[in-house]
C-alpha atoms as a PDB file:
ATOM      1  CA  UNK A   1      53.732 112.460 243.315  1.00  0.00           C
ATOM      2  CA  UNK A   2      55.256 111.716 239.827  1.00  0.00           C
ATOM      3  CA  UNK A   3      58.317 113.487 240.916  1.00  0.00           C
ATOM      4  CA  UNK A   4      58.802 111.330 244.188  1.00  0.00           C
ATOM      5  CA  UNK A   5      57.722 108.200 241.778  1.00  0.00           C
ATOM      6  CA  UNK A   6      60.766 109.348 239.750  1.00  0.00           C
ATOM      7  CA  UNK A   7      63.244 109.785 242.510  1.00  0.00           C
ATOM      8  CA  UNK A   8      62.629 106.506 243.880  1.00  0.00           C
ATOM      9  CA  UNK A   9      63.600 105.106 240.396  1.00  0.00           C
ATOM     10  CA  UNK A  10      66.675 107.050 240.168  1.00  0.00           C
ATOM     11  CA  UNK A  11      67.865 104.834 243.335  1.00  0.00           C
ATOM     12  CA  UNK A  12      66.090 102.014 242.453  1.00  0.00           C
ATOM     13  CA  UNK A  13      69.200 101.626 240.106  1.00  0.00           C
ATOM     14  CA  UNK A  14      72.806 100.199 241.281  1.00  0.00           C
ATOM     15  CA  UNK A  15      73.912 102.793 238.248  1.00  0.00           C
ATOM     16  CA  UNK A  16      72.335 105.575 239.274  1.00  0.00           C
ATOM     17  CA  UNK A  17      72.775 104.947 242.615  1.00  0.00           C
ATOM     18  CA  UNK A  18      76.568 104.474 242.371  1.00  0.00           C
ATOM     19  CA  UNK A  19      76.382 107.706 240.353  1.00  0.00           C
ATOM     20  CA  UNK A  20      74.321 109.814 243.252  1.00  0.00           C
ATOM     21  CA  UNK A  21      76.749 108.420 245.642  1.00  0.00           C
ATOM     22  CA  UNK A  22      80.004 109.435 244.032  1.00  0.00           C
ATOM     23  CA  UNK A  23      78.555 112.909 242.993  1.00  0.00           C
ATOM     24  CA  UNK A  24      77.334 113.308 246.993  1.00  0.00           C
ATOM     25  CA  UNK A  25      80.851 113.009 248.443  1.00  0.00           C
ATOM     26  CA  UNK A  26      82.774 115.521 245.424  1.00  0.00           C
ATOM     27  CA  UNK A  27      80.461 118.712 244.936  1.00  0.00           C
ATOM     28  CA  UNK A  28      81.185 118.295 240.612  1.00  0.00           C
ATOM     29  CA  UNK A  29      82.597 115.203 238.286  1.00  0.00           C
ATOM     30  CA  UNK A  30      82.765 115.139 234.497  1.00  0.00           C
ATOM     31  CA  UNK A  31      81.844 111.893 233.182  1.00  0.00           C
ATOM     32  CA  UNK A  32      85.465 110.955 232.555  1.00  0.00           C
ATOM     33  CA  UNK A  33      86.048 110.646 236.321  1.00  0.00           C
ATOM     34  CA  UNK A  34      82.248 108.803 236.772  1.00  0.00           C
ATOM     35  CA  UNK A  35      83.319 106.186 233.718  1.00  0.00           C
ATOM     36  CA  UNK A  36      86.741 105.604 235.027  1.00  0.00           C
ATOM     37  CA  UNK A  37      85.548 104.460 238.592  1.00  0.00           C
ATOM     38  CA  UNK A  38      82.053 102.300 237.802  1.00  0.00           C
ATOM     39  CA  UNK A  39      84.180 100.776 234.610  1.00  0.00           C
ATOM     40  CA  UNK A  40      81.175 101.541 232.626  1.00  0.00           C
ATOM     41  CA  UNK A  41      81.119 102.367 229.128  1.00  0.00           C
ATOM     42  CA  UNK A  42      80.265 106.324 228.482  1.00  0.00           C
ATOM     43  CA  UNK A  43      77.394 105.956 226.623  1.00  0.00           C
ATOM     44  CA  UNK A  44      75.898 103.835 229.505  1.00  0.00           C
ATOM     45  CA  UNK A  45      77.121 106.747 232.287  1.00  0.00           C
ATOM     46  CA  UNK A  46      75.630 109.647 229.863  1.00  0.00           C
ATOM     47  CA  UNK A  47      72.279 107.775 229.805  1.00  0.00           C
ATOM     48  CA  UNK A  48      71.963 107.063 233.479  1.00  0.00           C
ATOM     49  CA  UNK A  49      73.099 111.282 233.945  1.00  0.00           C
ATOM     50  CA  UNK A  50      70.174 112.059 231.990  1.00  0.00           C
ATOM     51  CA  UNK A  51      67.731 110.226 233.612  1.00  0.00           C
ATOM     52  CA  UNK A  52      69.208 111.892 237.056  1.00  0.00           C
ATOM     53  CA  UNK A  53      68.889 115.253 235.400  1.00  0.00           C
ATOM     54  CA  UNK A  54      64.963 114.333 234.660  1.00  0.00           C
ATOM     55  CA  UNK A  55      64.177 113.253 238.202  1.00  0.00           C
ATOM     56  CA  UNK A  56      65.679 116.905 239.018  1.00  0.00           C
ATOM     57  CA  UNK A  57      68.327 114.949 241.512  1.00  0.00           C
ATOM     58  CA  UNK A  58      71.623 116.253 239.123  1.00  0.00           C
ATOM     59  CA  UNK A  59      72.390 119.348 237.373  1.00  0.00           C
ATOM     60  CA  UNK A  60      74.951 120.232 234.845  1.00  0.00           C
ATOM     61  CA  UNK A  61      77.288 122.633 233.490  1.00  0.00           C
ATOM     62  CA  UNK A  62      79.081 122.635 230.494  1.00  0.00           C
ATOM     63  CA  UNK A  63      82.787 123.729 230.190  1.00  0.00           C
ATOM     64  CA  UNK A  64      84.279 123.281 226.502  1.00  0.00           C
ATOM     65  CA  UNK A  65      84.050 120.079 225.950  1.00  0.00           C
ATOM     66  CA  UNK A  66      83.804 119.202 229.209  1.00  0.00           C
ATOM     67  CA  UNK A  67      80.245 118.087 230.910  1.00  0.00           C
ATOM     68  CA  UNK A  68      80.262 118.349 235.334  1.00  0.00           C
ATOM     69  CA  UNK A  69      77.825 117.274 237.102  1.00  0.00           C
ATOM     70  CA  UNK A  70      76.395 117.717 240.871  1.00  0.00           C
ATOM     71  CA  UNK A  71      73.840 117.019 242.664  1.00  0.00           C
ATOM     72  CA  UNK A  72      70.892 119.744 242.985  1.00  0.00           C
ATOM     73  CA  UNK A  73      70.262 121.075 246.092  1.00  0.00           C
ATOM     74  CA  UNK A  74      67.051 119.419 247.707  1.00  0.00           C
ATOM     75  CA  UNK A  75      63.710 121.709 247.867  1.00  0.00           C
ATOM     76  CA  UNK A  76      61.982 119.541 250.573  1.00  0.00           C
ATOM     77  CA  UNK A  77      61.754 117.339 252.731  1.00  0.00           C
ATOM     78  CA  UNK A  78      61.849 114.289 250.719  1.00  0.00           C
ATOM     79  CA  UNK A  79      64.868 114.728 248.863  1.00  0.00           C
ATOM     80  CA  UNK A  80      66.591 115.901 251.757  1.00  0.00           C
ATOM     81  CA  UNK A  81      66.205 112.821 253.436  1.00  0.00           C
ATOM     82  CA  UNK A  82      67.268 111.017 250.323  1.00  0.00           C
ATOM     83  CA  UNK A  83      70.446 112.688 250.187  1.00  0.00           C
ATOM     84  CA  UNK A  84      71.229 112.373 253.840  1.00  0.00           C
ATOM     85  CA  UNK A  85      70.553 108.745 253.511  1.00  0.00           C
ATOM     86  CA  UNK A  86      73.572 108.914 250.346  1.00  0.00           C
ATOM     87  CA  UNK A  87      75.791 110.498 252.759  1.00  0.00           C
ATOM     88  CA  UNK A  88      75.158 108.739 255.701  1.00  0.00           C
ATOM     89  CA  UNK A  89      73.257 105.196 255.337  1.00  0.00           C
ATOM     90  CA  UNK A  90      75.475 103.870 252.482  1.00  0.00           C
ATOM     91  CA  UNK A  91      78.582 104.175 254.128  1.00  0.00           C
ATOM     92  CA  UNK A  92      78.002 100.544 254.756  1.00  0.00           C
ATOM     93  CA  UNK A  93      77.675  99.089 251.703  1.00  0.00           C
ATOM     94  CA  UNK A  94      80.529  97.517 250.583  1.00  0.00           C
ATOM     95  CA  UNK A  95      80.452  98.844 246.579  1.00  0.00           C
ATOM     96  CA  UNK A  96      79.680 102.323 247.429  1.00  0.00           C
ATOM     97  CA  UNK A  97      82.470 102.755 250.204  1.00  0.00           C
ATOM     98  CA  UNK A  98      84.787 101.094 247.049  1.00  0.00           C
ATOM     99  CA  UNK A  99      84.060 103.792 244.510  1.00  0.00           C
ATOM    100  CA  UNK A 100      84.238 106.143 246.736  1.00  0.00           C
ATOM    101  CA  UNK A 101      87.779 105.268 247.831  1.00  0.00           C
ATOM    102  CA  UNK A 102      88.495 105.194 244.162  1.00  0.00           C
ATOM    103  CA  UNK A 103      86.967 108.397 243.377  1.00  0.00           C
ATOM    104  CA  UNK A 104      89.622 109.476 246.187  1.00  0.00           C
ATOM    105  CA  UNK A 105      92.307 107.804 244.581  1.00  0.00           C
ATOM    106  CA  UNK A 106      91.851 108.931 241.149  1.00  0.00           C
ATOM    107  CA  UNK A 107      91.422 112.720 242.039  1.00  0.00           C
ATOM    108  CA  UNK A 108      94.524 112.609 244.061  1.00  0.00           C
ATOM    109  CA  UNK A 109      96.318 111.612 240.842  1.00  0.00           C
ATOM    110  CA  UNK A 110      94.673 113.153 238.052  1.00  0.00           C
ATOM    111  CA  UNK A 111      91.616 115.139 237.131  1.00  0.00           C
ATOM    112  CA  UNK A 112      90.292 115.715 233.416  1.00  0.00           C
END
């Protein structure tokens, strides 16, 4: 139970949430590309990454300097449904389908 407790958390935060919706539409994104579109400060999009990592919903991989993320690939039932909901139920909401159009934006322009 602790580790659905901690999943519901994770989206229980416009942050995270924003983060976990971004990262379910492009498979990997360094925190340069996460910072630039939630206008965050780094330290706060670092901090929110962890906690992801902890509720086992994002993984990383390091490259240089360079930190990517992406989401884990769900082992049940539960977190399936969670990240069918990111990819289909949030289309709606007005702040995710923005980032996400940025996140679409930016990449066509630049990457890190």
């Amino acid at each position: 139970m602790a580790g659905t407790n901690r999943m519901f958390k994770a989206f229980a935060d416009e942050t995270r949430l924003r983060i976990l919706n971004l990262l379910s539409r492009h498979k990997e994104l360094c925190v340069c590309d996460i910072q630039g579109i939630l206008r965050v400060p780094q330290p706060k999009v670092s901090r929110h990454l962890a906690y992801l990592r902890s509720a086992g919903l994002v993984a990383v991989r390091k490259d240089g300097l360079w930190k990517h993320y992406s989401l884990v690939a769900a082992d049940g039932p539960f977190h399936k449904g969670l990240i069918a909901c990111l990819r289909g139920c949030f289309s709606e909401v007005d702040t995710l389908r923005r980032d996400l159009e940025a996140l679409d934006k930016a990449r066509a322009r630049k990457s890190c």
